[in-house]
N, C-alpha and C. Protein backbone atom coordinates (compact mmCIF):
# COMPACT_ATOMS: atom_id res chain seq x y z
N UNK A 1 136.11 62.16 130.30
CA UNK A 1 137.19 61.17 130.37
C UNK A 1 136.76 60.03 131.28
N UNK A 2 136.79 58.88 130.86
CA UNK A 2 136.47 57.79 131.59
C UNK A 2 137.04 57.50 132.76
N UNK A 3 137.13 57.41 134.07
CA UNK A 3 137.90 57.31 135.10
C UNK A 3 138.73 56.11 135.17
N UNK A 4 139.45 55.90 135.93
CA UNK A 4 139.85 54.49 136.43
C UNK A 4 139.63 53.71 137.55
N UNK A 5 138.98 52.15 137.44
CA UNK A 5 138.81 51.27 138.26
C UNK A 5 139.64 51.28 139.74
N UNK A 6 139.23 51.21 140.88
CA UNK A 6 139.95 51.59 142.12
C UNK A 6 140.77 50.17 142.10
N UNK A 7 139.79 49.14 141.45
CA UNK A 7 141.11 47.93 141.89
C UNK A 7 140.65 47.17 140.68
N UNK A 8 141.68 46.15 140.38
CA UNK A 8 141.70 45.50 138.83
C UNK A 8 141.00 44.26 139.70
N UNK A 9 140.17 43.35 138.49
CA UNK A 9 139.43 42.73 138.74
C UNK A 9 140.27 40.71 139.21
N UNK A 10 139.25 40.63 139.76
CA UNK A 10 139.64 39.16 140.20
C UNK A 10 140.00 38.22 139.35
N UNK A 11 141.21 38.15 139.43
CA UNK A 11 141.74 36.95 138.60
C UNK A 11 140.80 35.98 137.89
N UNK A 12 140.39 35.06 138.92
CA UNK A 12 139.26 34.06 138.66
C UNK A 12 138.28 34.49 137.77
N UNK A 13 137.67 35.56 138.49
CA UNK A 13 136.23 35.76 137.88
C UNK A 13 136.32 36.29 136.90
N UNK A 14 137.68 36.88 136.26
CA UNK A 14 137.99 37.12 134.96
C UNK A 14 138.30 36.32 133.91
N UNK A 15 138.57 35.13 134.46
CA UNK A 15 139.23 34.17 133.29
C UNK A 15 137.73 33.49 133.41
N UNK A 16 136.62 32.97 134.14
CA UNK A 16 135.52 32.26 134.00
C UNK A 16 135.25 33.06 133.18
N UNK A 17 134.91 34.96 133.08
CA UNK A 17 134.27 35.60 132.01
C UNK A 17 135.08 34.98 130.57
N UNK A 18 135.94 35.42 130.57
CA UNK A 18 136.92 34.86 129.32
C UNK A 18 136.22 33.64 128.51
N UNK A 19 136.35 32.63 129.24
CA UNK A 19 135.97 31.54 129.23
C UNK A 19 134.47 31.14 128.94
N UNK A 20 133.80 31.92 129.10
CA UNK A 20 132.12 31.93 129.16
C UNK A 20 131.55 33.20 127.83
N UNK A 21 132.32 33.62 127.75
CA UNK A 21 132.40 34.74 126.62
C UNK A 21 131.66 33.84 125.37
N UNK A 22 132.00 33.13 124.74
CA UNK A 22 131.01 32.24 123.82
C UNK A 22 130.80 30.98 123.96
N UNK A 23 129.90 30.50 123.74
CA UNK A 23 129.11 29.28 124.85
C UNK A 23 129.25 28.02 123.30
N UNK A 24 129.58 26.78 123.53
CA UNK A 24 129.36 25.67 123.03
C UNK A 24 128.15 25.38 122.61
N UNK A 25 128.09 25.05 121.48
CA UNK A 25 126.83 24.09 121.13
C UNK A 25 126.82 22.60 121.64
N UNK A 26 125.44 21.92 120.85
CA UNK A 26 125.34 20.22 121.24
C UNK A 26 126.68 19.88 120.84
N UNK A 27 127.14 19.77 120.16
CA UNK A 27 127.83 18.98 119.61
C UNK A 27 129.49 19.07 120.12
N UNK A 28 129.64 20.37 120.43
CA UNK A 28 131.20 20.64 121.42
C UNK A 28 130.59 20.16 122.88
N UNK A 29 129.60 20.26 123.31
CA UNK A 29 129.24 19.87 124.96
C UNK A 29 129.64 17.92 125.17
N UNK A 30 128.68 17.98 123.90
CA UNK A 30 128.91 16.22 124.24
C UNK A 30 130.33 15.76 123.81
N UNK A 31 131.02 16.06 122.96
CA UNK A 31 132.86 16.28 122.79
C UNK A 31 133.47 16.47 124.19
N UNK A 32 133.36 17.46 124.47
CA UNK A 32 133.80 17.65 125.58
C UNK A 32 133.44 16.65 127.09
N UNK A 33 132.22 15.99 126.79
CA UNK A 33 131.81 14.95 128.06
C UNK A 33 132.96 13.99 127.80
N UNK A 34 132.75 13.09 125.97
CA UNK A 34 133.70 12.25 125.64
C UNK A 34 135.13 12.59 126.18
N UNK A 35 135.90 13.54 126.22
CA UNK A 35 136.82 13.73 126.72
C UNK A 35 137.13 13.24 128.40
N UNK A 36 136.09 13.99 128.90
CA UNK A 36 136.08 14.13 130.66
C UNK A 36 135.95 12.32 130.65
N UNK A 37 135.20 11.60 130.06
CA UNK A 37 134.77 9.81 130.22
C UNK A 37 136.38 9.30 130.32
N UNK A 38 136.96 9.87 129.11
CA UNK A 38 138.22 9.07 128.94
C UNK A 38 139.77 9.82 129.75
N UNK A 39 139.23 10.71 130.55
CA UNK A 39 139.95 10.96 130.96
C UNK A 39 140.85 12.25 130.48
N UNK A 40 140.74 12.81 129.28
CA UNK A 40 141.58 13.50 128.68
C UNK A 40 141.09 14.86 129.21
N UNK A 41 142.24 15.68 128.26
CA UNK A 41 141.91 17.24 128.95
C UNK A 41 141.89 18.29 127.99
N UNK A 42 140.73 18.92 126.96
CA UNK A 42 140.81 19.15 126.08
C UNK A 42 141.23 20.79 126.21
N UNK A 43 141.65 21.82 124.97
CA UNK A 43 141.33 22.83 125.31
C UNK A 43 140.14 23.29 126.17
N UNK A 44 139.93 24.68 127.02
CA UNK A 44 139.08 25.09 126.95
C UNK A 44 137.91 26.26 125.80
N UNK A 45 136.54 26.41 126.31
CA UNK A 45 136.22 27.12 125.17
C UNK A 45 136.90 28.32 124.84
N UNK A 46 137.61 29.49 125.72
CA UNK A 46 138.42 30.79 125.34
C UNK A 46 139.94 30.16 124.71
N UNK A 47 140.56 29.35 124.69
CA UNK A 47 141.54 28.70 123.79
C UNK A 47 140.49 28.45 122.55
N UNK A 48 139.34 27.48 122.72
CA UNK A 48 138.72 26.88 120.95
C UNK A 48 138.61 28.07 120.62
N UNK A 49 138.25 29.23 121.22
CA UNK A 49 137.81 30.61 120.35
C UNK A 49 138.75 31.11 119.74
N UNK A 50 140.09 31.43 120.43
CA UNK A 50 141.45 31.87 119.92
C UNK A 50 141.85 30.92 118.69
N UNK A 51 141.34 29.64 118.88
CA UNK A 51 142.16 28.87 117.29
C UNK A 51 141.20 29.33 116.77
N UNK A 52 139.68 29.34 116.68
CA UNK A 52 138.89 29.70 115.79
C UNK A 52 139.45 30.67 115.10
N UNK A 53 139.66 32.04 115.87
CA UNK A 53 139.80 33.27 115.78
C UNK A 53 140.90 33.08 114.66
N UNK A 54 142.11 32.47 115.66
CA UNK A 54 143.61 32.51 114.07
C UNK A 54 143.22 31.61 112.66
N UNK A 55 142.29 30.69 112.79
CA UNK A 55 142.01 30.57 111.60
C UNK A 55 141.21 31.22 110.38
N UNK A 56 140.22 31.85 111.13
CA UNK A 56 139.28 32.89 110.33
C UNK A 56 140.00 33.87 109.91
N UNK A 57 141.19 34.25 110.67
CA UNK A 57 141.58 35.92 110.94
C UNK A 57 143.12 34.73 108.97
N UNK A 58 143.10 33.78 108.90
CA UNK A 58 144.19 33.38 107.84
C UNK A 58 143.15 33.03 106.48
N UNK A 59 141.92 32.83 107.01
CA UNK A 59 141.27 32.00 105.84
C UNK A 59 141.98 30.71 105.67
N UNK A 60 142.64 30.35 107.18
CA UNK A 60 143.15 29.23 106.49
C UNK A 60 142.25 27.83 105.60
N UNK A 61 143.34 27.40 105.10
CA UNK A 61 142.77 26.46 104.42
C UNK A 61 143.53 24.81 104.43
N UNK A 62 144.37 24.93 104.68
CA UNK A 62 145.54 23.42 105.17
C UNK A 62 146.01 24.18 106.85
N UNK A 63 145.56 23.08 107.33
CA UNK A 63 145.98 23.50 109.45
C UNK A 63 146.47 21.86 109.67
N UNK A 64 147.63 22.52 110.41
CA UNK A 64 148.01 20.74 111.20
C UNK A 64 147.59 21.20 112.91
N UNK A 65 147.20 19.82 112.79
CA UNK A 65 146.86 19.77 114.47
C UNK A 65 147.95 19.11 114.71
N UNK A 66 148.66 19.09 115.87
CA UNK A 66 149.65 17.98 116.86
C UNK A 66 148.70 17.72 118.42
N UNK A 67 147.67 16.55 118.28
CA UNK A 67 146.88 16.14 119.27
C UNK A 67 145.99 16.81 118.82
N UNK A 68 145.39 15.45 118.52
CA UNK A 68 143.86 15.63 118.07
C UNK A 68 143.16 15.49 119.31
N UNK A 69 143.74 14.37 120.43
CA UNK A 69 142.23 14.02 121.46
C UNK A 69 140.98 13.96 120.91
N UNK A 70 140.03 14.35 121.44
CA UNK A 70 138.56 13.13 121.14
C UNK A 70 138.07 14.52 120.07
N UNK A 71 138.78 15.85 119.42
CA UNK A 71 138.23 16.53 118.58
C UNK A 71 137.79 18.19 118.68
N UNK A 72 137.91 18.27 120.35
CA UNK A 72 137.15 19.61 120.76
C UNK A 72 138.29 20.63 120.03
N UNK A 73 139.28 20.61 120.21
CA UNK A 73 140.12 21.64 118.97
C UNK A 73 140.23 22.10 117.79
N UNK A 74 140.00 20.41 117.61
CA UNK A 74 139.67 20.24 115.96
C UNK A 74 137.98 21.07 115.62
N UNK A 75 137.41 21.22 116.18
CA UNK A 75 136.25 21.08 116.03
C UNK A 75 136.44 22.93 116.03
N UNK A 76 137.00 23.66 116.58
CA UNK A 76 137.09 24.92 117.18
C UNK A 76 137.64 25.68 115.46
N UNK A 77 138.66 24.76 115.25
CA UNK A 77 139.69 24.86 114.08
C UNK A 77 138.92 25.10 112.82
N UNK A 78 137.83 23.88 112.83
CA UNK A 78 137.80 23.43 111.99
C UNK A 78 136.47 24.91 111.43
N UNK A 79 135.76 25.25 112.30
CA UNK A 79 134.61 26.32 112.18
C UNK A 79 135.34 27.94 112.08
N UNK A 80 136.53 27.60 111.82
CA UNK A 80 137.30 28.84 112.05
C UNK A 80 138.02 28.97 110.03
N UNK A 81 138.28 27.89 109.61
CA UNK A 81 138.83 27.44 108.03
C UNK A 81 137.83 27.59 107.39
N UNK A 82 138.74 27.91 106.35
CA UNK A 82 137.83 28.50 104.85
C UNK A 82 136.92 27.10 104.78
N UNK A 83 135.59 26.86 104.12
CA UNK A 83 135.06 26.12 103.52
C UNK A 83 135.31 24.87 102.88
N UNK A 84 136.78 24.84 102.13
CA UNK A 84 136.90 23.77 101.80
C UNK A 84 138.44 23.68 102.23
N UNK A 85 138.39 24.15 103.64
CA UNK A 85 140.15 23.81 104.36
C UNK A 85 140.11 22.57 104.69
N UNK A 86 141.49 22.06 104.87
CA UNK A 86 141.75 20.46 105.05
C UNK A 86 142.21 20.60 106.80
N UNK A 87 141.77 20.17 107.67
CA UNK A 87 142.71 20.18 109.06
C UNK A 87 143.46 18.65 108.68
N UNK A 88 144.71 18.38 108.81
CA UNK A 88 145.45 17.40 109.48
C UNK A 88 145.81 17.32 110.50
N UNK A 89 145.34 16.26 111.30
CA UNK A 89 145.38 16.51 112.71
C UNK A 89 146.04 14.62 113.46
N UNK A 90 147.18 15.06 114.08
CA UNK A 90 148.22 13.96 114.31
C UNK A 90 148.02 13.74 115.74
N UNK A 91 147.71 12.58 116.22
CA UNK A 91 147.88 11.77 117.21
C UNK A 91 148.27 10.04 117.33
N UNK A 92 148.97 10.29 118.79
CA UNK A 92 149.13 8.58 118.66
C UNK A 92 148.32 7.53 119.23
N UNK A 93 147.23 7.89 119.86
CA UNK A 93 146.10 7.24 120.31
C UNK A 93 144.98 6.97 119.55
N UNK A 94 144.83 5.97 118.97
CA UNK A 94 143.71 5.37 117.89
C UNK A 94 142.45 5.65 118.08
N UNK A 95 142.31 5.20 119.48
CA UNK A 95 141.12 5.30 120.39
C UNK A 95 140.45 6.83 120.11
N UNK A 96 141.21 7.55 120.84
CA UNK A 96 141.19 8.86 120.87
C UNK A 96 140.62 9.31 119.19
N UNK A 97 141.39 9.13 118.16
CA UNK A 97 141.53 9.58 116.83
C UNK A 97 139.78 8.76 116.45
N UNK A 98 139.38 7.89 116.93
CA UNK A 98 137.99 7.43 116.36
C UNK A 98 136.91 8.25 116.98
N UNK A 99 137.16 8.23 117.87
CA UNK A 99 136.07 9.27 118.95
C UNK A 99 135.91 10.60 118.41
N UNK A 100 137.57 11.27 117.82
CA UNK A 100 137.25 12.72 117.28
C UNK A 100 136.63 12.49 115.92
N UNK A 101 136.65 11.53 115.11
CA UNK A 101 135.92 11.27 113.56
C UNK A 101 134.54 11.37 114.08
N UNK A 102 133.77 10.62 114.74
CA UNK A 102 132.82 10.49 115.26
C UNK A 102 132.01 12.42 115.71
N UNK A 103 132.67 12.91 116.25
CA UNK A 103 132.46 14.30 116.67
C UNK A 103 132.37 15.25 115.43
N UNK A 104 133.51 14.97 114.57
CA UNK A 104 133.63 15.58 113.30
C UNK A 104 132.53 15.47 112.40
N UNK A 105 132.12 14.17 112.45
CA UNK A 105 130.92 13.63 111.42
C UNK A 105 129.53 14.13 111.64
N UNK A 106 129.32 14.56 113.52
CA UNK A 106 128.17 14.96 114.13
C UNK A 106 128.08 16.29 113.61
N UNK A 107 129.59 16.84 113.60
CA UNK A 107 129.78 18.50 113.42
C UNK A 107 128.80 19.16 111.91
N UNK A 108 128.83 17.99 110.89
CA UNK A 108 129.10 17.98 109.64
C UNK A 108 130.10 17.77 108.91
N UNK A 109 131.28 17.43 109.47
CA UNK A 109 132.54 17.48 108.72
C UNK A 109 133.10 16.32 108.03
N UNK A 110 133.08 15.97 106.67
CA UNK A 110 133.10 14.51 106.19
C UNK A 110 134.48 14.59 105.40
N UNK A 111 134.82 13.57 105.32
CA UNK A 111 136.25 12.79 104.62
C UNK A 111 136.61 14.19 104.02
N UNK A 112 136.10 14.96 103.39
CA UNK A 112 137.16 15.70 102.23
C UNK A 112 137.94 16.87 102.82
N UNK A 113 137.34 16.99 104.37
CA UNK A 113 137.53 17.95 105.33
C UNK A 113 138.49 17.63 106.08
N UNK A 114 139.31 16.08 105.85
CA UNK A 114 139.81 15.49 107.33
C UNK A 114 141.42 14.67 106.63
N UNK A 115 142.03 15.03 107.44
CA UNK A 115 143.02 13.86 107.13
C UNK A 115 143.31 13.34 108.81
N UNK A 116 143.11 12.50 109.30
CA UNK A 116 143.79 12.03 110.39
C UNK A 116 144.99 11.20 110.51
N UNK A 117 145.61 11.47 111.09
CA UNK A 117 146.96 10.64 111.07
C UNK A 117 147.54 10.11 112.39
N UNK A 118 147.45 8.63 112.61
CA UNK A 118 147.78 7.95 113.96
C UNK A 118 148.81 8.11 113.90
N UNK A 119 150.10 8.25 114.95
CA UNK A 119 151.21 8.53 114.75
C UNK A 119 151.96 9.13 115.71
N UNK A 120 153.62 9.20 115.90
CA UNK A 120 154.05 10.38 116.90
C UNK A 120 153.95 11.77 116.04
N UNK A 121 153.81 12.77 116.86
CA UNK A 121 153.99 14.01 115.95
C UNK A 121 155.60 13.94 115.39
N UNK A 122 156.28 13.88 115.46
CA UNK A 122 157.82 14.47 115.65
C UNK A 122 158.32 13.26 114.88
N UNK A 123 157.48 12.16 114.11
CA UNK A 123 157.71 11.14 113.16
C UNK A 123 156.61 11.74 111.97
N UNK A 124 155.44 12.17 112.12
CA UNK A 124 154.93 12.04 111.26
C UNK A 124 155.29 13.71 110.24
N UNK A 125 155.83 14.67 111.33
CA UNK A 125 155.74 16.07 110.43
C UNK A 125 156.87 16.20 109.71
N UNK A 126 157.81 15.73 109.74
CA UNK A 126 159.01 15.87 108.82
C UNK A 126 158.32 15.23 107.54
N UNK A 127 157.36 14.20 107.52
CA UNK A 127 157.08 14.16 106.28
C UNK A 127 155.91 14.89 105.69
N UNK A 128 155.58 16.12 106.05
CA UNK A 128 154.78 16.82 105.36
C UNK A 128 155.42 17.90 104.81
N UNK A 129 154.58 19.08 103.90
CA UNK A 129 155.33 19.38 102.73
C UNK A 129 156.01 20.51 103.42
N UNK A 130 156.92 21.33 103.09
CA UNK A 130 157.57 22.76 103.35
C UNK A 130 156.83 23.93 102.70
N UNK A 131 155.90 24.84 103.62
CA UNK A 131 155.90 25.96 103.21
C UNK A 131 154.05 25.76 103.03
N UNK A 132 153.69 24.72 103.28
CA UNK A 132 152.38 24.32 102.63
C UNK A 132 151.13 24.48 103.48
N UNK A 133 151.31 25.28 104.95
CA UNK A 133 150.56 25.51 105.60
C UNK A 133 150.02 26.33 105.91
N UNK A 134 148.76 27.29 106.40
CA UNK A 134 148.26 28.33 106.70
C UNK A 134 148.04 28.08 108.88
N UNK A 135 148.40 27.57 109.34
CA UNK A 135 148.06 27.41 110.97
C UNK A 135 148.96 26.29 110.97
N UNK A 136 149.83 25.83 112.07
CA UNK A 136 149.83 24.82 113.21
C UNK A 136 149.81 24.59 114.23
N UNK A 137 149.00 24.10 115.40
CA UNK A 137 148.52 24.44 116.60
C UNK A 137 148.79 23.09 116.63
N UNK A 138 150.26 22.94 118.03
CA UNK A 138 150.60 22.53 119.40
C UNK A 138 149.62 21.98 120.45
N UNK A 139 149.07 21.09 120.47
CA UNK A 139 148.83 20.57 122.13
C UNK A 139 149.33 19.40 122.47
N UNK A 140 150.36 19.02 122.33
CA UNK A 140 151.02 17.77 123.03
C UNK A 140 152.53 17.64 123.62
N UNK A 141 153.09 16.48 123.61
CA UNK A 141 154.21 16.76 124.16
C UNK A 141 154.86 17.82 124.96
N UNK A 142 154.83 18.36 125.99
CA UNK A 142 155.24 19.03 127.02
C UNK A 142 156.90 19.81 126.75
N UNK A 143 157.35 18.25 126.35
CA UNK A 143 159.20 18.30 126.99
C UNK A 143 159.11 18.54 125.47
N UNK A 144 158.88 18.06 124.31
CA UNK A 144 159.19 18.78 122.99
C UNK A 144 158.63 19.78 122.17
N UNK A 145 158.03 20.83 122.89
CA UNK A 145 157.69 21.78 122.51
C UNK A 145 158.49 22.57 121.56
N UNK A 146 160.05 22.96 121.95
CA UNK A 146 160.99 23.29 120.73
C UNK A 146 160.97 22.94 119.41
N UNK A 147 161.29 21.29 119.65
CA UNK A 147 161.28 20.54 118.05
C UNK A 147 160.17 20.80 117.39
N UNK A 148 158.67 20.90 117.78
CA UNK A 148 157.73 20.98 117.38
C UNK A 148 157.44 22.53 116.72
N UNK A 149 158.15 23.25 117.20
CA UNK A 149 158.08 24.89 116.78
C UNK A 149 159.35 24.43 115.44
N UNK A 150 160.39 24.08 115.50
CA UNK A 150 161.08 24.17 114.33
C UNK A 150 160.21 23.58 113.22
N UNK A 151 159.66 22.28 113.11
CA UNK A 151 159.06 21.64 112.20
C UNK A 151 157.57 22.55 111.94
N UNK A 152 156.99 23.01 112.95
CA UNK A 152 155.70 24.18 112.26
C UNK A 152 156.19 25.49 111.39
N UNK A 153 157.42 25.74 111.93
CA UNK A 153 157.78 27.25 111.17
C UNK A 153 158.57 26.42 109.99
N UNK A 154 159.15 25.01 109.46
CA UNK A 154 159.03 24.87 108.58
C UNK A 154 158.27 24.47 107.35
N UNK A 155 157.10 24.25 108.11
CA UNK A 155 155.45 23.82 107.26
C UNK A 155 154.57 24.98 106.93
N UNK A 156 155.02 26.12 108.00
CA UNK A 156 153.95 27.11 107.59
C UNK A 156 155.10 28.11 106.55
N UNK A 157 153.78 28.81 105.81
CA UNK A 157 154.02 29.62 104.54
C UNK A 157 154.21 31.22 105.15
N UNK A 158 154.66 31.94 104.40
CA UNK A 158 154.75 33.22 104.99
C UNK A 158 153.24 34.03 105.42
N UNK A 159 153.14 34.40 106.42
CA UNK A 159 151.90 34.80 106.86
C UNK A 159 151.10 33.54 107.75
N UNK A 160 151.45 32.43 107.73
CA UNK A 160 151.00 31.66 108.51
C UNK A 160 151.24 32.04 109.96
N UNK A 161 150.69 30.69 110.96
CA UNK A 161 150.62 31.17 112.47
C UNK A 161 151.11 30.11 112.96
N UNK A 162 151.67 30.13 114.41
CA UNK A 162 152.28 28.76 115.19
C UNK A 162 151.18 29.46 115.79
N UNK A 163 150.77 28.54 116.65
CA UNK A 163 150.42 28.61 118.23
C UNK A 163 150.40 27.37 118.81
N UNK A 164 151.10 27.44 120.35
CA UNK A 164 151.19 26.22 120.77
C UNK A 164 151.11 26.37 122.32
N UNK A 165 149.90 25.37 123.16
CA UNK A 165 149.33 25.55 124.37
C UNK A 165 149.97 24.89 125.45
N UNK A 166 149.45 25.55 126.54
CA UNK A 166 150.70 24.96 127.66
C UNK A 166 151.21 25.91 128.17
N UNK A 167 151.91 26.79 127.48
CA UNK A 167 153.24 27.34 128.10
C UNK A 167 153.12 28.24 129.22
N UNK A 168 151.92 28.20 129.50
CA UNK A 168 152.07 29.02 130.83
C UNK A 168 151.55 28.37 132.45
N UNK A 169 152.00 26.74 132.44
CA UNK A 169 151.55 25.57 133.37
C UNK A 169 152.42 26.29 134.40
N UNK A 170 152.22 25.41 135.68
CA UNK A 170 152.61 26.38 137.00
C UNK A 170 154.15 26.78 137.28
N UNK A 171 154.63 25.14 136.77
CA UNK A 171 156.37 25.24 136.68
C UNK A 171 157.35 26.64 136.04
N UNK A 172 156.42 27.36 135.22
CA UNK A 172 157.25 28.16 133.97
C UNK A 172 157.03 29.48 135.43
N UNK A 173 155.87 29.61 136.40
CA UNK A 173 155.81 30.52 136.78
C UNK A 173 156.63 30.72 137.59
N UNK A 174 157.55 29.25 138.61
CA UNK A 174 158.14 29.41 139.48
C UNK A 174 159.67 29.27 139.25
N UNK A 175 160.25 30.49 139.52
CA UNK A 175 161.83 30.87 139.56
C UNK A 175 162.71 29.20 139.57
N UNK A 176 162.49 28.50 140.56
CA UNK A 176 163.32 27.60 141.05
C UNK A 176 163.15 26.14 140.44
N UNK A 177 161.85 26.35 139.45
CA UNK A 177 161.32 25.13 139.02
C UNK A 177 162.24 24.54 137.64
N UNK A 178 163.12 23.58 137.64
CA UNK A 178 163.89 23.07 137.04
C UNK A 178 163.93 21.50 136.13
N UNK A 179 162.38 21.42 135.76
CA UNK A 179 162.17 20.12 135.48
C UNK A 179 162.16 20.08 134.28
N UNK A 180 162.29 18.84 133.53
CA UNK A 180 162.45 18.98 132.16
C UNK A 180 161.08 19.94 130.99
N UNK A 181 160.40 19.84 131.61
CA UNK A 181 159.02 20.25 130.97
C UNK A 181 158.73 21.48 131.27
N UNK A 182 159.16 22.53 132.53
CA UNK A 182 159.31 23.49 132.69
C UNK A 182 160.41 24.60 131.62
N UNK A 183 161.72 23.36 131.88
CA UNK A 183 162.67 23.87 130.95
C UNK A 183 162.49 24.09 129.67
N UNK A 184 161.62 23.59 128.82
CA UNK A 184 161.45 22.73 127.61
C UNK A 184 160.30 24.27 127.17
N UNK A 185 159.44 24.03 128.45
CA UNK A 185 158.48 25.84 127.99
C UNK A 185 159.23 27.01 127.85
N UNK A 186 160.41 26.87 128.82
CA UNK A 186 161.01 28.67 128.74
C UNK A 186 161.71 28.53 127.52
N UNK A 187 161.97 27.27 127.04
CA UNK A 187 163.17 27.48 126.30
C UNK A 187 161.73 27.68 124.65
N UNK A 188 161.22 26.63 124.59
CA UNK A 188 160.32 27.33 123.41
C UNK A 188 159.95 28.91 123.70
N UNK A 189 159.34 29.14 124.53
CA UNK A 189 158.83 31.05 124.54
C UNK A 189 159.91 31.49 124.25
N UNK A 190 161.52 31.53 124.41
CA UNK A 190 162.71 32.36 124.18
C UNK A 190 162.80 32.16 122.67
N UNK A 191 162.39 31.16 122.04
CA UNK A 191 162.72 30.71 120.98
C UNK A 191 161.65 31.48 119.98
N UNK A 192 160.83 31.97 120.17
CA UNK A 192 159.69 32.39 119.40
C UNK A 192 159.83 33.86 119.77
N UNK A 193 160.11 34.21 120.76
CA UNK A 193 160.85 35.80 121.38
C UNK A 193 161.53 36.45 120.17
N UNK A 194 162.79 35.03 120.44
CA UNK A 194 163.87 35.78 119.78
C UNK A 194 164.36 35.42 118.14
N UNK A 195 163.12 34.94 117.39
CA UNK A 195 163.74 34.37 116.06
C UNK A 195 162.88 35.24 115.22
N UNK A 196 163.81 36.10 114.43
CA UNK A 196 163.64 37.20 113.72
C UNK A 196 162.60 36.91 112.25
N UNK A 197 162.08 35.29 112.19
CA UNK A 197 161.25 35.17 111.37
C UNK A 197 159.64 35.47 112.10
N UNK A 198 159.39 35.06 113.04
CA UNK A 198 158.32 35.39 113.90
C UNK A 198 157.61 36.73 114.91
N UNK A 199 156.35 36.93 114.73
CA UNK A 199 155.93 37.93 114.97
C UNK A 199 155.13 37.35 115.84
N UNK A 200 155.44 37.67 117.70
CA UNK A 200 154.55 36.76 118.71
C UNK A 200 154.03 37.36 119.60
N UNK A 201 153.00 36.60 120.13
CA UNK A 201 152.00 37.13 121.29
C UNK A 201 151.65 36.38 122.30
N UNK A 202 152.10 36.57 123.62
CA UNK A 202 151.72 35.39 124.45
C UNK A 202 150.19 35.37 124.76
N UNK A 203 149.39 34.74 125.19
CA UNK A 203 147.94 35.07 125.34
C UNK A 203 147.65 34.36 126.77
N UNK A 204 146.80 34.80 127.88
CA UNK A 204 146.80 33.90 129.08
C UNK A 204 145.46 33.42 128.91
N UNK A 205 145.12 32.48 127.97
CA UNK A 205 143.86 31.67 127.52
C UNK A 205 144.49 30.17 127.77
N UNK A 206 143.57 29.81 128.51
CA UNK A 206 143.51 28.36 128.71
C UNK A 206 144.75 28.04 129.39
N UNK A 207 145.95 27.08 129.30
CA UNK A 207 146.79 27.12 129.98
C UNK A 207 148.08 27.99 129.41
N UNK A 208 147.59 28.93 128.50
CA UNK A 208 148.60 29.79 127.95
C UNK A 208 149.03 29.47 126.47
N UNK A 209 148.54 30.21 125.72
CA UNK A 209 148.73 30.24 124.11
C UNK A 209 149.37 31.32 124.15
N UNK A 210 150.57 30.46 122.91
CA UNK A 210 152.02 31.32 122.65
C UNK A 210 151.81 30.76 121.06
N UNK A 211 151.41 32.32 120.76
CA UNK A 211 150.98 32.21 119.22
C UNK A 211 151.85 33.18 118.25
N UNK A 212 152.27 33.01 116.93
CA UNK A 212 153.03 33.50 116.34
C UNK A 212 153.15 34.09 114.88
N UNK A 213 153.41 35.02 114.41
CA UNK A 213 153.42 34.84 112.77
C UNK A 213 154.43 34.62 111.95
N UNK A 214 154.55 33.82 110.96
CA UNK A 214 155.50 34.08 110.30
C UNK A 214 155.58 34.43 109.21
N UNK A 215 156.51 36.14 109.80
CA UNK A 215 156.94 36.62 108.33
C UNK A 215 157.09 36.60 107.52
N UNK A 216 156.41 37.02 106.20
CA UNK A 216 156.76 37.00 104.62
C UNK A 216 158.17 37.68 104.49
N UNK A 217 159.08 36.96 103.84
CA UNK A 217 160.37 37.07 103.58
C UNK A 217 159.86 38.59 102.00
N UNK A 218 160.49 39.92 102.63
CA UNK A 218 160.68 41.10 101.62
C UNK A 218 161.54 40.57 100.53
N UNK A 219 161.00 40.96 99.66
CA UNK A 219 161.43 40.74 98.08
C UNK A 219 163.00 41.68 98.04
């Protein structure tokens, strides 16, 4: 019988393992510099692995992104989708949205692979189709995390996945913390808890992936 550890391991040096668990190529390293230049803050690699992971684990083949940034997600996403999957991936920074084409194109990934869409999320997803998705993965907006879970669980198909990052920033940890963006996390995690179409898992990757399934409705 295997014994047990006298003491559980160091926080830190557990999440660097996490995190170091599969290593970036050229092409996510220099993504990831582009990011750090402009300031942005992309997933890390144990989050890109987890979208990888939910996409391989769907075969997806249509994924919406909400925040593209300069691509390192997309890029995670995109090596994770069937062969000839489409990512749509929504941001409102132009800048940003050319930099991730650029990354995409280095990746191998050309036009038939890509839809980008400049835009707010929460303008542009009501006009996409119902039911027509295999993934939608969350990284933006803070304070509308809710709205953004209603409009993914109405895009994804039965057996599809939400996941959406963030939710475990410092505010959600502290009892007394009452700010809109704190509020806005507990109230999405309750919301994915408690809605009898979803099957969820919180994950403590990156700043916290709160990922989900949704149920095929029984005949």
């Amino acid at each position: 019988m295997t014994g047990r550890p006298d003491s559980a391991p160091d926080p830190w040096a557990l999440r660097e393992h996490v995190e170091g668990y599969l290593t970036e190529d050229d092409v996510l390293i220099a993504t990831r510099a582009s990011a750090a230049r402009r300031g942005s803050a992309p997933v890390g690699p144990g989050v890109g692995a987890g979208l990888r992971f939910l996409a391989a684990s769907t075969a997806a083949r249509a994924v919406v992104e909400i925040g593209t940034g300069v691509g390192v997600s997309g890029l995670w996403l995109l090596r994770g989708m069937a062969p000839d999957g489409v990512l749509t991936s929504i941001d409102i920074d132009p800048e940003c949205q050319r930099a991730a084409r650029q990354a995409f194109t280095a990746a191998g990934y050309g036009p038939s692979r890509l839809r980008l869409i400049n835009g707010l999320g929460l303008e542009v997803l009501p006009r996409l189709t119902d039911g027509a998705y295999d993934l939608v993965f969350v990284d933006a907006g803070t304070a509308d995390q809710p709205r953004y879970l209603d409009e993914a669980v109405r895009l994804l198909r039965g057996g599809g996945i939400v996941a959406l990052h963030g939710v475990l920033t410092a505010g959600v940890l502290e009892p007394d913390a009452t700010d809109a963006a704190t509020v806005a996390l507990r109230e999405v995690a309750r919301q994915v808890r408690d809605d009898d179409r979803l099957v969820p898992v919180l994950l403590p990757l990156g700043a916290g992936l709160l990922a989900a399934v949704k149920a095929t409705p029984h005949a």
